[in-house]
Protein backbone atom coordinates (compact mmCIF):
# COMPACT_ATOMS: atom_id res chain seq x y z
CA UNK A 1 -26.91 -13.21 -49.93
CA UNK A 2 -28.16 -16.63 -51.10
CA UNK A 3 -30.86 -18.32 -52.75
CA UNK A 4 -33.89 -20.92 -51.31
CA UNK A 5 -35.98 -22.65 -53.64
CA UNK A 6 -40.32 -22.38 -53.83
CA UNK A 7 -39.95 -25.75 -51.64
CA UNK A 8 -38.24 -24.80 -49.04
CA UNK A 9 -39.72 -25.34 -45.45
CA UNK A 10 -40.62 -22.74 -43.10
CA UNK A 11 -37.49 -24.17 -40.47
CA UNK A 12 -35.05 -23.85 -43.62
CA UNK A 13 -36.38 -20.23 -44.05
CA UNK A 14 -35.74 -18.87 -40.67
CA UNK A 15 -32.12 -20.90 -41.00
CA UNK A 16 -31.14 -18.47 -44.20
CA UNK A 17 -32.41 -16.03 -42.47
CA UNK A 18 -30.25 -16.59 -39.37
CA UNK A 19 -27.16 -17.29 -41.65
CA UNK A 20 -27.59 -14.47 -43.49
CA UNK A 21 -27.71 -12.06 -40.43
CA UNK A 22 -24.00 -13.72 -39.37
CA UNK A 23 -23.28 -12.09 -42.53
CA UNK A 24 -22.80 -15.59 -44.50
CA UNK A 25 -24.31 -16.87 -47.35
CA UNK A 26 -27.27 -19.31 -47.76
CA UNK A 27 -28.42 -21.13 -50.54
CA UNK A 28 -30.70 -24.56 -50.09
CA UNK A 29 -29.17 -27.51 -49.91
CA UNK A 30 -30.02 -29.26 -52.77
CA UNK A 31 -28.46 -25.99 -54.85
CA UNK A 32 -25.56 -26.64 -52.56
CA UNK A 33 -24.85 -30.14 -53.37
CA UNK A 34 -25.19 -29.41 -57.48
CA UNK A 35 -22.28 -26.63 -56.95
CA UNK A 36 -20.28 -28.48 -54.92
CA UNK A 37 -20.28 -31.10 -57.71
CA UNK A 38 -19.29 -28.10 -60.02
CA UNK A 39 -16.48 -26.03 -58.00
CA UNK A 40 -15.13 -26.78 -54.73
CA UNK A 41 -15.45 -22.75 -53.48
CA UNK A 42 -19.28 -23.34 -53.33
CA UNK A 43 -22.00 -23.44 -50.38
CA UNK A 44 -21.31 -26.90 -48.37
CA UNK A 45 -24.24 -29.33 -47.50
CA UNK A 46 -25.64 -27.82 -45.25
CA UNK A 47 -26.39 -24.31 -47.44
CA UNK A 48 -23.67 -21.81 -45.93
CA UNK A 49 -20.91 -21.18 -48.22
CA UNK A 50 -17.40 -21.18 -46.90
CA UNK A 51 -14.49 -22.05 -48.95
CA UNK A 52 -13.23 -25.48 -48.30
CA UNK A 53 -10.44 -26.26 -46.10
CA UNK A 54 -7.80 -28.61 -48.11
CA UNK A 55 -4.47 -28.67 -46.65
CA UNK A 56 -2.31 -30.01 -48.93
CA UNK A 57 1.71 -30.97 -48.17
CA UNK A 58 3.68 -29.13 -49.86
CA UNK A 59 4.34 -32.17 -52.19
CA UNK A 60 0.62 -32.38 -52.83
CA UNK A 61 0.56 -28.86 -53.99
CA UNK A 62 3.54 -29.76 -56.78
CA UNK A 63 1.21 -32.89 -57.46
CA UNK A 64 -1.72 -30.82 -58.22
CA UNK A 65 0.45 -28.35 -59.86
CA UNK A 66 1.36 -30.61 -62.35
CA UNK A 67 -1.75 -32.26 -62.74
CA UNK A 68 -3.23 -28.98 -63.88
CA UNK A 69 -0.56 -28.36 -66.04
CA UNK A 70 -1.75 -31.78 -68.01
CA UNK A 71 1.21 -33.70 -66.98
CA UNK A 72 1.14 -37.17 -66.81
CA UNK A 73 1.58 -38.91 -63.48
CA UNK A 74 4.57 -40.97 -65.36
CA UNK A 75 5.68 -37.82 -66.41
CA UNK A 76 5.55 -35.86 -62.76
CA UNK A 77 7.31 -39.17 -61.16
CA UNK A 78 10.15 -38.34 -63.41
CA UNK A 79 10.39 -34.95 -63.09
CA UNK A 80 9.98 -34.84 -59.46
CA UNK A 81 12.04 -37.72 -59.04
CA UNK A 82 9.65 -39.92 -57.34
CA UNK A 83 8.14 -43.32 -58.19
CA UNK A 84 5.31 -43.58 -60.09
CA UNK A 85 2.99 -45.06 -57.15
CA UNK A 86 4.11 -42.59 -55.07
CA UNK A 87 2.38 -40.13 -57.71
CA UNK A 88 -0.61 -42.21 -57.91
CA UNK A 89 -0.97 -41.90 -53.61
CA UNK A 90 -0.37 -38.38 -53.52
CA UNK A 91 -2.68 -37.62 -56.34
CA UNK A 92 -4.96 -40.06 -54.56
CA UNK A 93 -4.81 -38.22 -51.25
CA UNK A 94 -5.76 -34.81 -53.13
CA UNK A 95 -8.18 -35.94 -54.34
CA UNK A 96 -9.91 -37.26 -51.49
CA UNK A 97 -8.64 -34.04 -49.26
CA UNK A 98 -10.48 -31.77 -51.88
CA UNK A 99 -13.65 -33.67 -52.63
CA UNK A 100 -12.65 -33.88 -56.20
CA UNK A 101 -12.17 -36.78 -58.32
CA UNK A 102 -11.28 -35.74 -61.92
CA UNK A 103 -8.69 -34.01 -63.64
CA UNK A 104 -11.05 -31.37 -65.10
CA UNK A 105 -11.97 -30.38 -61.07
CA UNK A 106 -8.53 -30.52 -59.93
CA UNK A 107 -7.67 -28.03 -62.40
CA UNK A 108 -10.47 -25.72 -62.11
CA UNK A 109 -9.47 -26.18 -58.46
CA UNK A 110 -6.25 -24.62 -58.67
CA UNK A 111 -6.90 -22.09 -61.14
CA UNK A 112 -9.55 -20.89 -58.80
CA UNK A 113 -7.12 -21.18 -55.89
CA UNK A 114 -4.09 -19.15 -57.53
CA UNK A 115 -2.04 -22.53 -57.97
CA UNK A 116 -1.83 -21.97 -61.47
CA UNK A 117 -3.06 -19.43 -63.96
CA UNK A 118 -5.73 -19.64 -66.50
CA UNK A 119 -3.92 -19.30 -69.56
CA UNK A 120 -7.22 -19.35 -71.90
């Protein structure tokens, strides 16, 4: 139900163990922090895993949408019929409601979330 490192303090121990009673997950933080660099459905800081909660506007899901699909933001403005700053906020905003700051996360981001399938 988790993973703690050789390091890990007695107080951190007896924390897992609590979590994992509760029926969650536990993994030590510093595992936690390396995964949440990798996917965004990983353990948060503190060790338990829960899925993030992102709500994206509607608009922000077309955003990301697109983004995954590989479309330019000059592209999306024009096919969504927006400006192209108004891309660049919304993108901006998903990216700082998700925790994610490339294209390569946003898009492993919403395969993972059902947004858009993994074609591959």
């Amino acid at each position: 139900m988790g993973f703690l490192l050789k390091q890990t303090s007695a107080h951190e121990v007896c924390r897992a163990i609590r979590e994992v009673q509760k029926g969650e997950k536990f993994f030590s933080p510093s595992i936690s922090r390396r995964q949440n660099r990798i996917n965004p459905l990983t353990p948060d800081r503190s060790g338990v895993l829960k899925k993030r909660a992102a709500h994206l506007t509607s608009r922000e899901m077309e955003i990301l949408q697109l983004i995954a699909e590989g479309k330019a933001n000059k592209e999306t403005a024009s096919k969504l019929g927006i400006g192209l700053k108004t891309v660049e906020k919304h993108r901006e905003h998903v990216m700082e409601k998700l925790d994610i700051h490339d294209t390569a996360g946003l898009t492993r981001y919403a395969i993972s979330a059902g947004i858009i399938k993994n074609n591959i």
